[in-house]
C-alpha atoms as a PDB file:
ATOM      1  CA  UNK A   1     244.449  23.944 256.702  1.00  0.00           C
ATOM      2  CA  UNK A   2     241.524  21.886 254.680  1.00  0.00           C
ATOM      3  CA  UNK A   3     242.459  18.890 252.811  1.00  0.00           C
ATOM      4  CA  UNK A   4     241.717  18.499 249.350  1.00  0.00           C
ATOM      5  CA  UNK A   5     240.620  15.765 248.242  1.00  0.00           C
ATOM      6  CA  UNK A   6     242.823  13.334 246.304  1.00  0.00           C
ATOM      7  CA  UNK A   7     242.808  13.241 242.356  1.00  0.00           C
ATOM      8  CA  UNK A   8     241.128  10.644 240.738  1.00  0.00           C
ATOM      9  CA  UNK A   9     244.136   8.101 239.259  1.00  0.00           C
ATOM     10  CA  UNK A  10     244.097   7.713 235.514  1.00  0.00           C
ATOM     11  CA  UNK A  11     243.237   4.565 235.573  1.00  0.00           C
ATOM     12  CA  UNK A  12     239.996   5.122 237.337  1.00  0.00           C
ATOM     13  CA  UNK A  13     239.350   8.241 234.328  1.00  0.00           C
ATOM     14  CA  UNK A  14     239.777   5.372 231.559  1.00  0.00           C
ATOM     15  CA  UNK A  15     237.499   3.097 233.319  1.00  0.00           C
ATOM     16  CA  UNK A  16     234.880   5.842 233.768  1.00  0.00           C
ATOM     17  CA  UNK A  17     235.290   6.552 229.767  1.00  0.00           C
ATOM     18  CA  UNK A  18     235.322   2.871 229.108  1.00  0.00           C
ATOM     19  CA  UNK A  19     231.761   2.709 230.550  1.00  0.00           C
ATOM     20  CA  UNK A  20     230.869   5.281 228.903  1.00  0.00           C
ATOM     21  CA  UNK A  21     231.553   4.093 225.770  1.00  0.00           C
ATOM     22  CA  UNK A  22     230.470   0.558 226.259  1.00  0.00           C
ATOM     23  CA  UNK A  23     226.564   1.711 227.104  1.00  0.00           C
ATOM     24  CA  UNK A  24     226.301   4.091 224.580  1.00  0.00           C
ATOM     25  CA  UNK A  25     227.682   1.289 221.948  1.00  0.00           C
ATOM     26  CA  UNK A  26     225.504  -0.683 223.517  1.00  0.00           C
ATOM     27  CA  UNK A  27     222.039   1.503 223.232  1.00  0.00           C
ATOM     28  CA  UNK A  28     223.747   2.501 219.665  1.00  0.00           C
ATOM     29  CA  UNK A  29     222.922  -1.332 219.326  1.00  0.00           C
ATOM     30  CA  UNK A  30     219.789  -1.478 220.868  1.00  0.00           C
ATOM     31  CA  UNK A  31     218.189   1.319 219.024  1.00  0.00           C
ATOM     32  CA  UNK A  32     219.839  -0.036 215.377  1.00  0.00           C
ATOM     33  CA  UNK A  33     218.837  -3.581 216.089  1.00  0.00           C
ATOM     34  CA  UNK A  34     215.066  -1.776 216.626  1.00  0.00           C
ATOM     35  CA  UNK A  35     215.093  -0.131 213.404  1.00  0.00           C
ATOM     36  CA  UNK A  36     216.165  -3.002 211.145  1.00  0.00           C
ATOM     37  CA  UNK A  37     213.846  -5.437 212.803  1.00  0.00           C
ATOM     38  CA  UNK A  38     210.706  -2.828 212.071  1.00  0.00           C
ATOM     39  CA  UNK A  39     212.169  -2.711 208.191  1.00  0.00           C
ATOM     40  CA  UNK A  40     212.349  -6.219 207.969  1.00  0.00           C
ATOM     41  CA  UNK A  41     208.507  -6.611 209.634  1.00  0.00           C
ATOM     42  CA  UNK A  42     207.377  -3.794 207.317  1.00  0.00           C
ATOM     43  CA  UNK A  43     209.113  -5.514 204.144  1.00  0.00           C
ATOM     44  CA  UNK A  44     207.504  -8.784 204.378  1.00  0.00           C
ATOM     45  CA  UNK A  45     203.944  -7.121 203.756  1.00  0.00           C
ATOM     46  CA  UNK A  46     202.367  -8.249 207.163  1.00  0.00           C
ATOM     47  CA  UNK A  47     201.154  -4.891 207.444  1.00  0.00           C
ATOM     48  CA  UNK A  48     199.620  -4.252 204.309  1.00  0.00           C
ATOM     49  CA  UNK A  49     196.093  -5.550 205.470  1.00  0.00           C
ATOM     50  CA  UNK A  50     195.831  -2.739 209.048  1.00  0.00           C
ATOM     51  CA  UNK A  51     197.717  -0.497 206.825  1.00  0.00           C
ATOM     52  CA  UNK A  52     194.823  -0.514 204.305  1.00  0.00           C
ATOM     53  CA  UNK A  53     192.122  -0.653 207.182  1.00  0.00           C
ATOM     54  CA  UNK A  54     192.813   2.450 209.178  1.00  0.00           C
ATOM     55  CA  UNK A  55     193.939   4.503 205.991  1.00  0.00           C
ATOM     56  CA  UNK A  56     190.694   3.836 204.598  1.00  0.00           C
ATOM     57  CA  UNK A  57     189.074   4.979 207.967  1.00  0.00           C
ATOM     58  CA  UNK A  58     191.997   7.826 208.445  1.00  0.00           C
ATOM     59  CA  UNK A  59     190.368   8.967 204.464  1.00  0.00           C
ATOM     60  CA  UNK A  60     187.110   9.140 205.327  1.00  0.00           C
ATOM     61  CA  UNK A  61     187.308  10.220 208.803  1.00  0.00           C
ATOM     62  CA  UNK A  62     189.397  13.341 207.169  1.00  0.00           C
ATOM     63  CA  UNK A  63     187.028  14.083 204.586  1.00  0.00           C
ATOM     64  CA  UNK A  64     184.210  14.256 206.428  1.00  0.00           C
ATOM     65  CA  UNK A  65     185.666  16.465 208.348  1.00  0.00           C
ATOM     66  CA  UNK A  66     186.759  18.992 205.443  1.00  0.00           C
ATOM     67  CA  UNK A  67     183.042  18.772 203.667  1.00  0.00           C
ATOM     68  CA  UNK A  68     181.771  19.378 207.299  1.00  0.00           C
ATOM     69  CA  UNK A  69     183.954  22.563 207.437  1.00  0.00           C
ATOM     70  CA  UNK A  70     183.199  23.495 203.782  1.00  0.00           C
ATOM     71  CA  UNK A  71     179.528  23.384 204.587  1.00  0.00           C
ATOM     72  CA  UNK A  72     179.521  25.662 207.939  1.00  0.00           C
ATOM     73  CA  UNK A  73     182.062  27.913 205.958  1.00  0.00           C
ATOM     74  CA  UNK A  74     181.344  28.019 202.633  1.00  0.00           C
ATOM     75  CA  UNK A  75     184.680  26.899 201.381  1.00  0.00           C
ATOM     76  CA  UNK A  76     187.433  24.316 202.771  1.00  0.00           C
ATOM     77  CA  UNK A  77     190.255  25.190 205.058  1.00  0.00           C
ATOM     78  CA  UNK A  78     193.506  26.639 204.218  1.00  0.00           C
ATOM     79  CA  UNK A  79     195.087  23.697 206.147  1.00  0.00           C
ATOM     80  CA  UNK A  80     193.710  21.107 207.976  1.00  0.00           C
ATOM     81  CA  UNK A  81     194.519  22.829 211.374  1.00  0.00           C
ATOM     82  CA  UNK A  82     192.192  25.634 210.083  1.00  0.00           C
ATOM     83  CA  UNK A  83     189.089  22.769 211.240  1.00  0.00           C
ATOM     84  CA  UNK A  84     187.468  23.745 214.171  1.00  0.00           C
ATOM     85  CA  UNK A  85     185.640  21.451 217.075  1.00  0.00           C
ATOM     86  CA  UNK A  86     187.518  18.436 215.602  1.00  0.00           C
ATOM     87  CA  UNK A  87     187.553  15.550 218.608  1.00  0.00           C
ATOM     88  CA  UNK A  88     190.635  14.295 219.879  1.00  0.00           C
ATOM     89  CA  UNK A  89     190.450  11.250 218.333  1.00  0.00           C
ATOM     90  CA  UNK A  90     189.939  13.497 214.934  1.00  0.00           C
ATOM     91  CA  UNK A  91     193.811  14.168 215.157  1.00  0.00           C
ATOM     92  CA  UNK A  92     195.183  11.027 213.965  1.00  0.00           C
ATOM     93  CA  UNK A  93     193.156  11.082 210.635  1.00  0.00           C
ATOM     94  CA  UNK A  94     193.850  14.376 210.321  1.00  0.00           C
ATOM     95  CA  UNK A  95     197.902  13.607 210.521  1.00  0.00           C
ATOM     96  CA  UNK A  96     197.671  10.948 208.486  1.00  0.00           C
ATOM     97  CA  UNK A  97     196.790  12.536 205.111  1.00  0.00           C
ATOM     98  CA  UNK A  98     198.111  15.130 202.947  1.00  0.00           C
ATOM     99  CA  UNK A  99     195.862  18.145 202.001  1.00  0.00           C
ATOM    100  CA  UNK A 100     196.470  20.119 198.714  1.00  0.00           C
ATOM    101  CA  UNK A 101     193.068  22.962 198.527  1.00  0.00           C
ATOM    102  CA  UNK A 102     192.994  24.608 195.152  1.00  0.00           C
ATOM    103  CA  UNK A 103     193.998  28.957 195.339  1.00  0.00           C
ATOM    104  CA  UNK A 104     190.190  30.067 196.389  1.00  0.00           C
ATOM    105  CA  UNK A 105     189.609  26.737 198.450  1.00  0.00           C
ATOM    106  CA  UNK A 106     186.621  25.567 196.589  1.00  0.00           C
ATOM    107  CA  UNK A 107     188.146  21.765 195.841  1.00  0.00           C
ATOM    108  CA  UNK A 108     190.942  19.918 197.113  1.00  0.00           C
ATOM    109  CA  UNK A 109     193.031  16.931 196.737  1.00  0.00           C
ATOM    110  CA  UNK A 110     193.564  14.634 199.600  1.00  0.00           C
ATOM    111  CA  UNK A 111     195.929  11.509 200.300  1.00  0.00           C
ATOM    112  CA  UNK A 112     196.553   9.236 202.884  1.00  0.00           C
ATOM    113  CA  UNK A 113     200.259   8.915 203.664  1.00  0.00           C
ATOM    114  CA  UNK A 114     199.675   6.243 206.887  1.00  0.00           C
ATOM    115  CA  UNK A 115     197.750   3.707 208.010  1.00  0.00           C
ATOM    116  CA  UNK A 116     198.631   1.568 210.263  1.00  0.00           C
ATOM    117  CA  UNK A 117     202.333   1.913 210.010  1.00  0.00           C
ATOM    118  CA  UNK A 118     202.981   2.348 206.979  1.00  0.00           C
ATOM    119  CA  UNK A 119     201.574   3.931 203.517  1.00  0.00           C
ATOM    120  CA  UNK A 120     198.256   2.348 202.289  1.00  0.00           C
ATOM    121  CA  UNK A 121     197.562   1.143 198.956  1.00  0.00           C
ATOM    122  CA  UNK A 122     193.864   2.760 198.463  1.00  0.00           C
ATOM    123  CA  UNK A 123     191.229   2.652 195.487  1.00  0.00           C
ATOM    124  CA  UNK A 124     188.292   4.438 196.690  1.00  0.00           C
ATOM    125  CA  UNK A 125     185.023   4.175 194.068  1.00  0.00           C
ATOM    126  CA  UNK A 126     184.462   7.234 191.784  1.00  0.00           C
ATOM    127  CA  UNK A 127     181.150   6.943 194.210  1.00  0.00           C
ATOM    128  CA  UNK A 128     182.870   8.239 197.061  1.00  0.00           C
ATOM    129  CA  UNK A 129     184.067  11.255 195.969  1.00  0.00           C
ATOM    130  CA  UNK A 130     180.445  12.547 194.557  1.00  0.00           C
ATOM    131  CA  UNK A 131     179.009  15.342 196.104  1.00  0.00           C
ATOM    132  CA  UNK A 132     182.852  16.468 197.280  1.00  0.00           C
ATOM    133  CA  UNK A 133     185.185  18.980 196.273  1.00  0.00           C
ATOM    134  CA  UNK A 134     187.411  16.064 195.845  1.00  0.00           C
ATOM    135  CA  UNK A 135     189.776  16.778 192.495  1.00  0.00           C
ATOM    136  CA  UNK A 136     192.626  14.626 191.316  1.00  0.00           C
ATOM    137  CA  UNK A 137     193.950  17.424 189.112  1.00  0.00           C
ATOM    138  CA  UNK A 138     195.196  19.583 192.295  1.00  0.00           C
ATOM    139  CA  UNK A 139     197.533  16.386 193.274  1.00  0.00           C
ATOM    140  CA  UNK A 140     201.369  17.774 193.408  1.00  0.00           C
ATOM    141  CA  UNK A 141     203.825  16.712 190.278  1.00  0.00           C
ATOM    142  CA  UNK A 142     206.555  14.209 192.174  1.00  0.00           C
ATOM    143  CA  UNK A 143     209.942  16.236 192.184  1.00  0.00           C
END
């Protein structure tokens, strides 16, 4: 006849749990202690400056690509997945801005939502936006 093997005490159970617990509580930690220290970096303002430089690059890098797809097409995209033969290095503009096109997609209203790591504070010269289909009217009412 086969042995079986002997059951585990409880003792050894609550020191199994108890390990458990303690690395979880501990990564719990880890990945809090993370969070708050990014806040606290992002609070002070540090970032403002990249934040500002790539969103101003993410902007223009974006909108050149929609007047480049307006122009082979006739009108802008839907969406800004809609953009064909966009480069790889096209896709982090392209995710960092939001993109409102009007009902027959002949203007639009961009925004850049991140820079660096955070939002960007962005004037861009009335300039800029000549020649687009660029129109501040289409930007959504805050809920």
């Amino acid at each position: 006849m086969e042995k079986l093997p002997p059951i585990p005490s409880v003792a050894s159970k609550r020191r199994l749990y108890l390990l458990i617990a303690l690395i979880g509580g501990g990564l719990l930690l880890l990945v809090g202690g993370i969070a708050y220290g990014i806040h606290t970096i992002m609070a002070t303002g540090i970032t403002a400056g990249p934040d500002n430089m790539f969103g101003d690059q993410n902007l223009k890098t974006a909108v050149a690509l929609i007047e480049l797809h307006k122009v082979r097409n006739g009108k802008y995209p839907d969406s800004l997945r809609d953009i064909k033969f966009a480069g790889q290095w096209d896709q982090m503009p392209l995710s960092s801005v939001s993109y409102y096109p009007n009902a027959d997609r002949t203007a639009y209203y961009i925004e850049v939502e991140r820079g660096w790591v955070g939002k960007p504070t962005l004037t861009m010269p009335p300039d800029f936006w000549k020649g687009t289909g660029y129109d501040p009217a289409l930007k959504p009412k805050a809920p």
